[in-house]
N, C-alpha and C. Protein backbone atom coordinates (compact mmCIF):
# COMPACT_ATOMS: atom_id res chain seq x y z
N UNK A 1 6.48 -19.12 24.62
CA UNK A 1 5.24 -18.38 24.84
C UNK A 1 4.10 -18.94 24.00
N UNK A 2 4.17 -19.42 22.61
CA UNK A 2 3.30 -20.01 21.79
C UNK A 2 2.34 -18.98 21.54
N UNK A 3 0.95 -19.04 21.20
CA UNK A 3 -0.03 -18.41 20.83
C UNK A 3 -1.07 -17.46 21.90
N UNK A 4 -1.27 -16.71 21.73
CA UNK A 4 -2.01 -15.70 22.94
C UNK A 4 -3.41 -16.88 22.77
N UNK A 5 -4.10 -16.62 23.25
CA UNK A 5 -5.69 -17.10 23.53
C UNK A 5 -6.52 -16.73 22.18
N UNK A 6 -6.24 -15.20 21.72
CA UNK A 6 -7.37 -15.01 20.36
C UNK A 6 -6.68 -15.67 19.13
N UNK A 7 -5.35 -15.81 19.16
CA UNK A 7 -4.56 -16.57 18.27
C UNK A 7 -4.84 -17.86 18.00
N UNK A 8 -5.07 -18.53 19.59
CA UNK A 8 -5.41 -20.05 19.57
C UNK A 8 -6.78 -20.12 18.66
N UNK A 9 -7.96 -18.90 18.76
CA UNK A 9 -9.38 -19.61 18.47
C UNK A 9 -9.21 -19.08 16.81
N UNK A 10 -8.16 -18.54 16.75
CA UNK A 10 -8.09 -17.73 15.39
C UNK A 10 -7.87 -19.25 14.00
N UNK A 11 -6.82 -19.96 15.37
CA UNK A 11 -6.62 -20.95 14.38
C UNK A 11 -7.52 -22.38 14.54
N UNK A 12 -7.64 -22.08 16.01
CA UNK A 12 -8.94 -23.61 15.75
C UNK A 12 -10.50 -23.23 14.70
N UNK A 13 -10.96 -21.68 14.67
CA UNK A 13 -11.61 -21.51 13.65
C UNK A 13 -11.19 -21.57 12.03
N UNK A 14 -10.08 -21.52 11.74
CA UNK A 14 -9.82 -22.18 10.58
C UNK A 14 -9.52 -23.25 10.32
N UNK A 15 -9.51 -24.09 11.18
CA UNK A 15 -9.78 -25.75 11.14
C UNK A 15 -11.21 -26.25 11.37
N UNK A 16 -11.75 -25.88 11.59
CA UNK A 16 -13.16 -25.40 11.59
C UNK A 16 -13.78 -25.39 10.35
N UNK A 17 -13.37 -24.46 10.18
CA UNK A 17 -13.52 -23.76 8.52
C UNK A 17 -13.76 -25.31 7.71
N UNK A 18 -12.25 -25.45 7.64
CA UNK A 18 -12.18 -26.50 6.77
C UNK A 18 -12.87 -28.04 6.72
N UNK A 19 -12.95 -28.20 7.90
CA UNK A 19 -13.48 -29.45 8.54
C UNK A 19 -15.12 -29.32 7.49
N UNK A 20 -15.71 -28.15 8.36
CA UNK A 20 -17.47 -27.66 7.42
C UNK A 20 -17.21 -27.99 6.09
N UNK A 21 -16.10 -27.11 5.60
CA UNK A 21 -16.09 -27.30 3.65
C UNK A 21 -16.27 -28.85 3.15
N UNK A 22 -15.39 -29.88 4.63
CA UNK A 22 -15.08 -30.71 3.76
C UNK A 22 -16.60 -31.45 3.96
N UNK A 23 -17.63 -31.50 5.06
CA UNK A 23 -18.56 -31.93 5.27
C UNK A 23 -19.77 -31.31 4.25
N UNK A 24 -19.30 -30.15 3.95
CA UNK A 24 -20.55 -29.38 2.72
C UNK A 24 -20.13 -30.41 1.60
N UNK A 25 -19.09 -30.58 1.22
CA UNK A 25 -18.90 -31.14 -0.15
C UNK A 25 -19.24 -32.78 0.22
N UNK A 26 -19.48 -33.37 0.77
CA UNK A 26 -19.47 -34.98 1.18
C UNK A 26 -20.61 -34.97 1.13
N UNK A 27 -21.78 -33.90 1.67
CA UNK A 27 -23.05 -33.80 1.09
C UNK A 27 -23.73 -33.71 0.18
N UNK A 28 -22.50 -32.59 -0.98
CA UNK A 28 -23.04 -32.88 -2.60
C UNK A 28 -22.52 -34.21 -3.08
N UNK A 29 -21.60 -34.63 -2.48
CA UNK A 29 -21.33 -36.14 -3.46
C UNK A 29 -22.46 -36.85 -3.37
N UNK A 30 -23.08 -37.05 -2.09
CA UNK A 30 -24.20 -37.70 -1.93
C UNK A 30 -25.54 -37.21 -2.33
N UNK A 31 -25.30 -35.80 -2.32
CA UNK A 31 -26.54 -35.35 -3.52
C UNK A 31 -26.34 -35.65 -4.90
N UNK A 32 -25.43 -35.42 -5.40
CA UNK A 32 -25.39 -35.25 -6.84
C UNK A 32 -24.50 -36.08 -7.41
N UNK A 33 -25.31 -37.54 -7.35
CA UNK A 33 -24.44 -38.67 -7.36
C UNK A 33 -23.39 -38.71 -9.14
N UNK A 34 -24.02 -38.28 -10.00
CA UNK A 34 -23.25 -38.07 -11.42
C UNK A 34 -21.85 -37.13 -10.98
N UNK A 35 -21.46 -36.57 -9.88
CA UNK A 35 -20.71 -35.57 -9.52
C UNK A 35 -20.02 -36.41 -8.37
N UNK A 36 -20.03 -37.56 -8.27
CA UNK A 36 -19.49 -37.78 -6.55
C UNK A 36 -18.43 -37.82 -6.40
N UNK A 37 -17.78 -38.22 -7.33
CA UNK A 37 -16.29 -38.66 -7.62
C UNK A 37 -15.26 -36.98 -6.92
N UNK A 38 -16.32 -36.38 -8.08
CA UNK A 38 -15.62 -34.81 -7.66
C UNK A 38 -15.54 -34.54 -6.22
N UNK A 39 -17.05 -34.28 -5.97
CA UNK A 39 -17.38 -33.62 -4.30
C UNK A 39 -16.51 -33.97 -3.53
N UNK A 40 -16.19 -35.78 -3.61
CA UNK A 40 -15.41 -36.89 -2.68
C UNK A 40 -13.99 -36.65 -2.49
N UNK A 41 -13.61 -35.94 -3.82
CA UNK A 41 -12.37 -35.63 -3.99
C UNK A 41 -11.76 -34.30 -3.17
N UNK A 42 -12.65 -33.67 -3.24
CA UNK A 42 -12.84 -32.24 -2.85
C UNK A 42 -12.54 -31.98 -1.02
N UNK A 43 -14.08 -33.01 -1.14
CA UNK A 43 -14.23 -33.02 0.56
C UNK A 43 -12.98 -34.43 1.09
N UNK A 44 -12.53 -34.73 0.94
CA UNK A 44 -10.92 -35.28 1.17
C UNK A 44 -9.62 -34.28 1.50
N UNK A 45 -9.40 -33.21 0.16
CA UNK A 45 -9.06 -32.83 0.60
C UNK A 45 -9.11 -31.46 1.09
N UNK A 46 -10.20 -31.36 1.35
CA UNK A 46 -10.13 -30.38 2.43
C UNK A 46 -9.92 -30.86 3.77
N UNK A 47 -10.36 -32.09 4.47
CA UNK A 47 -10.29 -32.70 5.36
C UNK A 47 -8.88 -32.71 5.61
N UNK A 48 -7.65 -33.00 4.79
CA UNK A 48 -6.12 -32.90 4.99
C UNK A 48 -5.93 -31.56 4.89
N UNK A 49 -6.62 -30.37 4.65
CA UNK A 49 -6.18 -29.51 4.93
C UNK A 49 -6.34 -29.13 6.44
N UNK A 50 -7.37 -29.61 6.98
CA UNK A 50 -8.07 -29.31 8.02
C UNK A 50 -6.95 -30.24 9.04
N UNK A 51 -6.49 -31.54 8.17
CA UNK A 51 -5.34 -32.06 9.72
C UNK A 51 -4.14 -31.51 9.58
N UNK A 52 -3.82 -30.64 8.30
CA UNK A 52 -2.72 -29.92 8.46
C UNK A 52 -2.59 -28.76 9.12
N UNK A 53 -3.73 -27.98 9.02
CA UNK A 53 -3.34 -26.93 10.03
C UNK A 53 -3.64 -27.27 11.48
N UNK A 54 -3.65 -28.40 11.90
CA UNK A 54 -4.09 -28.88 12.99
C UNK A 54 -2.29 -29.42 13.53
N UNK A 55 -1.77 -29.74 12.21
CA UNK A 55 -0.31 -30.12 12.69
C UNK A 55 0.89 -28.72 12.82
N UNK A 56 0.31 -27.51 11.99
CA UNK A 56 0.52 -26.27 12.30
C UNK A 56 0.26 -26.06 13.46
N UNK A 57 -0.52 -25.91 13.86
CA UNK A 57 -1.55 -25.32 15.17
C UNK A 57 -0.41 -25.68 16.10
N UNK A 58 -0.17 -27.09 16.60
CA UNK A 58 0.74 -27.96 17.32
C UNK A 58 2.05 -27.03 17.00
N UNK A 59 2.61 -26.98 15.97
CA UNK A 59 4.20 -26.11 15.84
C UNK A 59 3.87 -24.94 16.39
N UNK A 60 2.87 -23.82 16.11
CA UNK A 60 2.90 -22.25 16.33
C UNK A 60 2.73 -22.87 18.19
N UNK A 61 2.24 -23.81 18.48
CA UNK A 61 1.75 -23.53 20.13
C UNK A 61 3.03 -24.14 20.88
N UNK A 62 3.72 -24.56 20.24
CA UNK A 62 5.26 -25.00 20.91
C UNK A 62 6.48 -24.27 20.05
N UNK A 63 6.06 -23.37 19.49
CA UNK A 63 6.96 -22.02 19.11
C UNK A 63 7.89 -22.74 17.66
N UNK A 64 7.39 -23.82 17.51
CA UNK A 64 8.45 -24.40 16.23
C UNK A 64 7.84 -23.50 14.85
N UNK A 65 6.88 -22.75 14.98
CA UNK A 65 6.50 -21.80 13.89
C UNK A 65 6.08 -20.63 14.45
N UNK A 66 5.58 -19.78 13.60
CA UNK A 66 4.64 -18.01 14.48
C UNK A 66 3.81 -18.25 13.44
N UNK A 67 2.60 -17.78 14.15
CA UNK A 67 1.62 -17.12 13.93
C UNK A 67 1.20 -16.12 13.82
N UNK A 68 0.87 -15.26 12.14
CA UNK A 68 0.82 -14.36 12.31
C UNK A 68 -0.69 -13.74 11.98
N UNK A 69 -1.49 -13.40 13.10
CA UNK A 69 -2.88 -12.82 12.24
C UNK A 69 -2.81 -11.84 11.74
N UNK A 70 -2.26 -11.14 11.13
CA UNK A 70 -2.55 -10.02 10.54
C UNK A 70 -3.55 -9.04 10.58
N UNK A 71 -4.65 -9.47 9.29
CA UNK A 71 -5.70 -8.34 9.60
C UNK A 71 -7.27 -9.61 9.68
N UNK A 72 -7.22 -10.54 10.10
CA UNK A 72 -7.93 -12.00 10.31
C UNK A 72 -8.18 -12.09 11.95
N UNK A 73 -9.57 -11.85 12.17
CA UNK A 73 -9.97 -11.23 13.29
C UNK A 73 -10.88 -12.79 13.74
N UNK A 74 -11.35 -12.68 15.05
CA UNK A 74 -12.23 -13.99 15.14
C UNK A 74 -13.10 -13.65 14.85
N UNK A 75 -13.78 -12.28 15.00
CA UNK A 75 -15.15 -11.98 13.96
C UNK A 75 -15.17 -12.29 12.44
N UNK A 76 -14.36 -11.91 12.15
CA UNK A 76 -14.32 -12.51 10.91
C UNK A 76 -14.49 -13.85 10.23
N UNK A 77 -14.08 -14.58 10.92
CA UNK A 77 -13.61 -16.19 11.09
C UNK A 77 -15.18 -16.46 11.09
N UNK A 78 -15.57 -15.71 12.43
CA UNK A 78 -17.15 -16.50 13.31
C UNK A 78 -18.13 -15.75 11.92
N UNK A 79 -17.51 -14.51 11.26
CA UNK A 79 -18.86 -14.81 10.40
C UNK A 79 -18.87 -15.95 9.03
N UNK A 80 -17.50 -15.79 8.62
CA UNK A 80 -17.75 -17.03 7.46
C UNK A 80 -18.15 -18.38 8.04
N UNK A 81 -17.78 -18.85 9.29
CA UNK A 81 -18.33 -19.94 9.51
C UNK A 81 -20.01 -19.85 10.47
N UNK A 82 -20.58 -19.14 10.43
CA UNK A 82 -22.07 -18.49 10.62
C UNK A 82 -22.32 -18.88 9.00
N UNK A 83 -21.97 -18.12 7.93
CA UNK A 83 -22.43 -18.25 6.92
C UNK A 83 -22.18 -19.96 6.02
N UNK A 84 -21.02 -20.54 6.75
CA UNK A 84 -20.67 -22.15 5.83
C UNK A 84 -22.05 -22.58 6.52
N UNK A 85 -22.13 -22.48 8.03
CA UNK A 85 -23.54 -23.21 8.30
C UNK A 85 -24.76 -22.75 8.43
N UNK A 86 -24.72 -21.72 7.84
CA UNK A 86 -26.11 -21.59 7.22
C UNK A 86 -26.18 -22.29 6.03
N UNK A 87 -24.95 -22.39 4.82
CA UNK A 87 -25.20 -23.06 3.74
C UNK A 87 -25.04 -25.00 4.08
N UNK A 88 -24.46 -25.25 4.62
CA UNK A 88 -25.12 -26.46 5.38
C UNK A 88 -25.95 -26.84 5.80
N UNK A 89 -26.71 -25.62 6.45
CA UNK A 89 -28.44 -26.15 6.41
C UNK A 89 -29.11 -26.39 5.48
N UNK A 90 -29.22 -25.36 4.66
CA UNK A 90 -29.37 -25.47 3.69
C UNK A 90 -29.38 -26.57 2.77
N UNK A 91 -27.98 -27.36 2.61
CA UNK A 91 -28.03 -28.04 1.76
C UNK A 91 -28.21 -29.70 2.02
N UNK A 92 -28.26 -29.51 3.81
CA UNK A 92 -28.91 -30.63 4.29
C UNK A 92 -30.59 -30.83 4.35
N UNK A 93 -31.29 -29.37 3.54
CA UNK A 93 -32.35 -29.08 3.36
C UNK A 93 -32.92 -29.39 1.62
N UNK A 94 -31.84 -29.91 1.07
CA UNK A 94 -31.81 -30.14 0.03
C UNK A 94 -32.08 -29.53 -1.07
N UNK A 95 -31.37 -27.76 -0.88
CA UNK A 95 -32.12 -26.79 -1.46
C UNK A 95 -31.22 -26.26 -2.32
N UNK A 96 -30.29 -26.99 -2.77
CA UNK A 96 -29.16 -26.19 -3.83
C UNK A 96 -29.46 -27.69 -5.35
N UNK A 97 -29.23 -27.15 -6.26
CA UNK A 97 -29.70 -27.73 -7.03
C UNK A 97 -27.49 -27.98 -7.74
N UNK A 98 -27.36 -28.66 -8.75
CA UNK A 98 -26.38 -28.77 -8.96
C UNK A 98 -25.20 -27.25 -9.38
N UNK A 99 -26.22 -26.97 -9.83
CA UNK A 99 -25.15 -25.33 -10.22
C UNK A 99 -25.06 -24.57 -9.25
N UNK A 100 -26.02 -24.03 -8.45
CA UNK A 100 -26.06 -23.41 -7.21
C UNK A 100 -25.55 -23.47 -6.35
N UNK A 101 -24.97 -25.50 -6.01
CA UNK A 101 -23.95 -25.93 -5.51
C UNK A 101 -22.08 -25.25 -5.64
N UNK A 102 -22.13 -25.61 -7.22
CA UNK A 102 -21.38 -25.26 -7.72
C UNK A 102 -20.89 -23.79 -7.68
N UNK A 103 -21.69 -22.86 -7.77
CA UNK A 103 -21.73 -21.26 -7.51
C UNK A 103 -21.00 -21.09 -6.09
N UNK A 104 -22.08 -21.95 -5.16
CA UNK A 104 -21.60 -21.69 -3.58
C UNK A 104 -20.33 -22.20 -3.64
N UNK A 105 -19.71 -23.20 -3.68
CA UNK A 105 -18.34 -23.62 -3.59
C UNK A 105 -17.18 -22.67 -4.51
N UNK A 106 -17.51 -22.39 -5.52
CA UNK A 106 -16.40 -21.11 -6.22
C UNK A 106 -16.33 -20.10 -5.47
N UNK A 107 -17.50 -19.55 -4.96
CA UNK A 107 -17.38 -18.60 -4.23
C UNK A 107 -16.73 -18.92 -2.94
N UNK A 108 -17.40 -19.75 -1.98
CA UNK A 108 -16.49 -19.77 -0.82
C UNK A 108 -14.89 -20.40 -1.12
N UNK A 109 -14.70 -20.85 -1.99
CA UNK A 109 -13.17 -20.77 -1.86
C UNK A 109 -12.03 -19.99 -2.85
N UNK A 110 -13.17 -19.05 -3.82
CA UNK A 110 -12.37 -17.84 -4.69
C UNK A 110 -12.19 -16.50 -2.71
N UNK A 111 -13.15 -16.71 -1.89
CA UNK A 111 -12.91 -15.95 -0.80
C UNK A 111 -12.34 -16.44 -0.07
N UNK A 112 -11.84 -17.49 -0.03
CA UNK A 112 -10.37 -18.10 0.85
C UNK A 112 -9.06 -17.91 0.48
N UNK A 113 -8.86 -17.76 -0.41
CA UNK A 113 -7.91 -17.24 -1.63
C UNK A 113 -7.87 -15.58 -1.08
N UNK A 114 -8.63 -14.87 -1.64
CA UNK A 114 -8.55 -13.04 -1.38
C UNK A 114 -8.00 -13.21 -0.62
N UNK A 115 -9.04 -13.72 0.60
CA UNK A 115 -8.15 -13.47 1.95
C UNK A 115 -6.79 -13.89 2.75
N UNK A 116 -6.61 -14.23 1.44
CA UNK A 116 -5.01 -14.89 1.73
C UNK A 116 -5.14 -15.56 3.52
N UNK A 117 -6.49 -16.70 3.37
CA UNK A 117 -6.67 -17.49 4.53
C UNK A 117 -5.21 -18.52 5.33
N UNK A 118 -4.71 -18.72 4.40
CA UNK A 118 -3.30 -19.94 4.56
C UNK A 118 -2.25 -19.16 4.42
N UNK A 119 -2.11 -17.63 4.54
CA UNK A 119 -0.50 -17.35 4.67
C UNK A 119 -0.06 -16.30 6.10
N UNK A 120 -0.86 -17.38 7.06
CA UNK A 120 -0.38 -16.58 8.38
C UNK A 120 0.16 -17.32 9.11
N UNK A 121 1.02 -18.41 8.25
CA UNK A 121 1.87 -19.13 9.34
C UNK A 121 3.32 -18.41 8.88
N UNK A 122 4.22 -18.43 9.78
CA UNK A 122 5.48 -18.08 9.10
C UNK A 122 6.58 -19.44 9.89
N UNK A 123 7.54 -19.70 8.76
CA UNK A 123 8.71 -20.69 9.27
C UNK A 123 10.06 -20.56 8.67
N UNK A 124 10.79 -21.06 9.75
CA UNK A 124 12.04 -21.07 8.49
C UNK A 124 12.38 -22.56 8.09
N UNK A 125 11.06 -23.34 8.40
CA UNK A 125 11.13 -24.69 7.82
C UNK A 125 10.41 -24.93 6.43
N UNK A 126 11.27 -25.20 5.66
CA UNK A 126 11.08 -25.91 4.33
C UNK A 126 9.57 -26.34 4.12
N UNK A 127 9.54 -27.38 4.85
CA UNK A 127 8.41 -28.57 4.78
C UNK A 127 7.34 -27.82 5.51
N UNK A 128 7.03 -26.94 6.24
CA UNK A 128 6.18 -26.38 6.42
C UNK A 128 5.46 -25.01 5.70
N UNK A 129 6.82 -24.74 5.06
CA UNK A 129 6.60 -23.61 3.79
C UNK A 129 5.57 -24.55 2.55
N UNK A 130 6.30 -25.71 2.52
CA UNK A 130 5.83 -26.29 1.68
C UNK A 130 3.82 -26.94 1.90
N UNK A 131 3.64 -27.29 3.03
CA UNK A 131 2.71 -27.41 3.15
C UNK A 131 1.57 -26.35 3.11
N UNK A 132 2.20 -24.90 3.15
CA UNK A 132 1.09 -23.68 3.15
C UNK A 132 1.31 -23.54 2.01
N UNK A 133 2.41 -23.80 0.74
CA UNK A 133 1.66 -23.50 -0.35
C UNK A 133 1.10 -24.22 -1.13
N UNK A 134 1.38 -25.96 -0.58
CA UNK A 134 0.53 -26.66 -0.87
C UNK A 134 -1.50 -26.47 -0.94
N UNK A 135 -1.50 -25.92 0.29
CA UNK A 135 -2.89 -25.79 1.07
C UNK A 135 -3.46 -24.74 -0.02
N UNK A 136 -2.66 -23.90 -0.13
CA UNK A 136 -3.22 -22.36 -1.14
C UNK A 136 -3.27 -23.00 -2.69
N UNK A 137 -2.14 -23.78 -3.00
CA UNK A 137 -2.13 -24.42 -4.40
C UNK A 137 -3.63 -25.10 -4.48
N UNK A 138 -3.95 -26.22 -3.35
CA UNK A 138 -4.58 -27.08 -3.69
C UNK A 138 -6.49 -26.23 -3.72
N UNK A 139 -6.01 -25.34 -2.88
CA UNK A 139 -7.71 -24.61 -2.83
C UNK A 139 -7.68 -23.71 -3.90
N UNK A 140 -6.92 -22.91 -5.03
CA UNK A 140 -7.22 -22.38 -6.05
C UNK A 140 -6.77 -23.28 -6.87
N UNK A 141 -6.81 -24.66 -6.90
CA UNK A 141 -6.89 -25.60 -7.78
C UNK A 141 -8.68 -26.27 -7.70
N UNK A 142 -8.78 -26.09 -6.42
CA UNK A 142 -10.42 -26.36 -6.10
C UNK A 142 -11.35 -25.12 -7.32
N UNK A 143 -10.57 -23.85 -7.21
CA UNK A 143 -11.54 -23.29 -7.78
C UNK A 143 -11.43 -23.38 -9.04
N UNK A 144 -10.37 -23.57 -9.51
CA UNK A 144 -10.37 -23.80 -11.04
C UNK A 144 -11.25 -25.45 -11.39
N UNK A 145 -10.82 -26.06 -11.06
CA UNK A 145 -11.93 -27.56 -11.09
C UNK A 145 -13.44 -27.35 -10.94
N UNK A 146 -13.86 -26.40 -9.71
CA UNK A 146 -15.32 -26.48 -9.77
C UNK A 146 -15.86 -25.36 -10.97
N UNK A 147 -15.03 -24.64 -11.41
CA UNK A 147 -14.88 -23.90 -12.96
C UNK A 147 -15.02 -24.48 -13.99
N UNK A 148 -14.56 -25.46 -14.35
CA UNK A 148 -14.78 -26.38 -15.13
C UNK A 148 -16.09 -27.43 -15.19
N UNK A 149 -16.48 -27.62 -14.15
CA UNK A 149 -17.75 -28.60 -13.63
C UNK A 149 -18.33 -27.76 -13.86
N UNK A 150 -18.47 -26.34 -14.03
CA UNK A 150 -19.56 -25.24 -13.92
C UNK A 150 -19.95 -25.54 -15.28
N UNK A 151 -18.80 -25.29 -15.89
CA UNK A 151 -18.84 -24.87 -17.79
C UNK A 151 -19.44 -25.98 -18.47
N UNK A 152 -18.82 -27.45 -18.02
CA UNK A 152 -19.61 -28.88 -18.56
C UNK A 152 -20.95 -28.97 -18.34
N UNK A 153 -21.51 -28.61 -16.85
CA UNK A 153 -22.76 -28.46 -16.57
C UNK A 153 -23.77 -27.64 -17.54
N UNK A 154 -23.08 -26.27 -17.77
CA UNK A 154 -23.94 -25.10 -18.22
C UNK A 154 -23.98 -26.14 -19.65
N UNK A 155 -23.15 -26.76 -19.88
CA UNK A 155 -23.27 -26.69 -22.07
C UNK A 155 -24.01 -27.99 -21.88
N UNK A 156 -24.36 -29.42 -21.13
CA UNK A 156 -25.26 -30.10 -21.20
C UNK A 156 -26.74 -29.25 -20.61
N UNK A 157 -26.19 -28.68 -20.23
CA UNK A 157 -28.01 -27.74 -19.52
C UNK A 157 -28.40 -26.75 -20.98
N UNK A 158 -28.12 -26.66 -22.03
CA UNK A 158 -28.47 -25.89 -22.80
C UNK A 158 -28.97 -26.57 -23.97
């Protein structure tokens, strides 16, 4: 049976998701060239997160995993990604300055985290267990890193 239809856009909008994050951050590398190394790093991997749930997507739609949405609605989905590209305009408007950057990115991915965005796949495969807590490891590892870039920033800004 694979995925109903709101299931399917449930999960092509969180590849979505990720795809934007990784294109917001490829924009600050190139803004904030003393920082690129980071952004580059960042927007990488989010981009593998974005082909991993894309290799998910493929298992839940040929039943080798489930999908479970829980309480992760496509409204929901359609407004954070309404709001990533508004901050993409934005910052293709060149209107975030380095901390502000920094602010926006803790925040959008301390709210990927709450929402426990990466734990609606379910398997009884190993390697796919492993890759969702990879995905969750590696994005509250994002937020602890751009935590740190915050704190270095603030004590040369003072």
């Amino acid at each position: 049976m694979g995925l109903d239809p709101a299931q399917n856009k449930i999960v092509e909008l969180l590849i979505l998701q990720e795809q934007k994050i990784s294109e917001l951050y490829a924009l600050f590398a190139r803004q904030f060239p003393q920082q690129e190394a980071f952004w580059e790093n960042l927007s990488i991997e989010e981009k593998k997160h974005a082909q991993w749930l894309e290799k998910l997507f493929e298992a839940a739609q040929s039943e080798k995993i489930i999908f479970n949405q829980k309480k992760i609605t496509i409204h929901t989905l359609s407004a954070f990604i309404k709001r990533l590209d508004d901050i993409l305009s934005k910052a293709k408007r060149g209107e975030f300055t380095l901390t502000s950057a920094l602010h926006c990115a803790v925040d959008y991915e301390s709210s990927l985290i709450e929402k426990n965005i990466f734990s609606h796949f379910d398997s009884p495969h190993e390697k796919i267990d492993e890759i969702l807590k990879k995905i969750q490891s590696e994005t509250e590892n994002h937020v602890e890193s751009i935590k740190k870039v915050q704190i270095y920033v603030k004590g040369i800004n003072q």
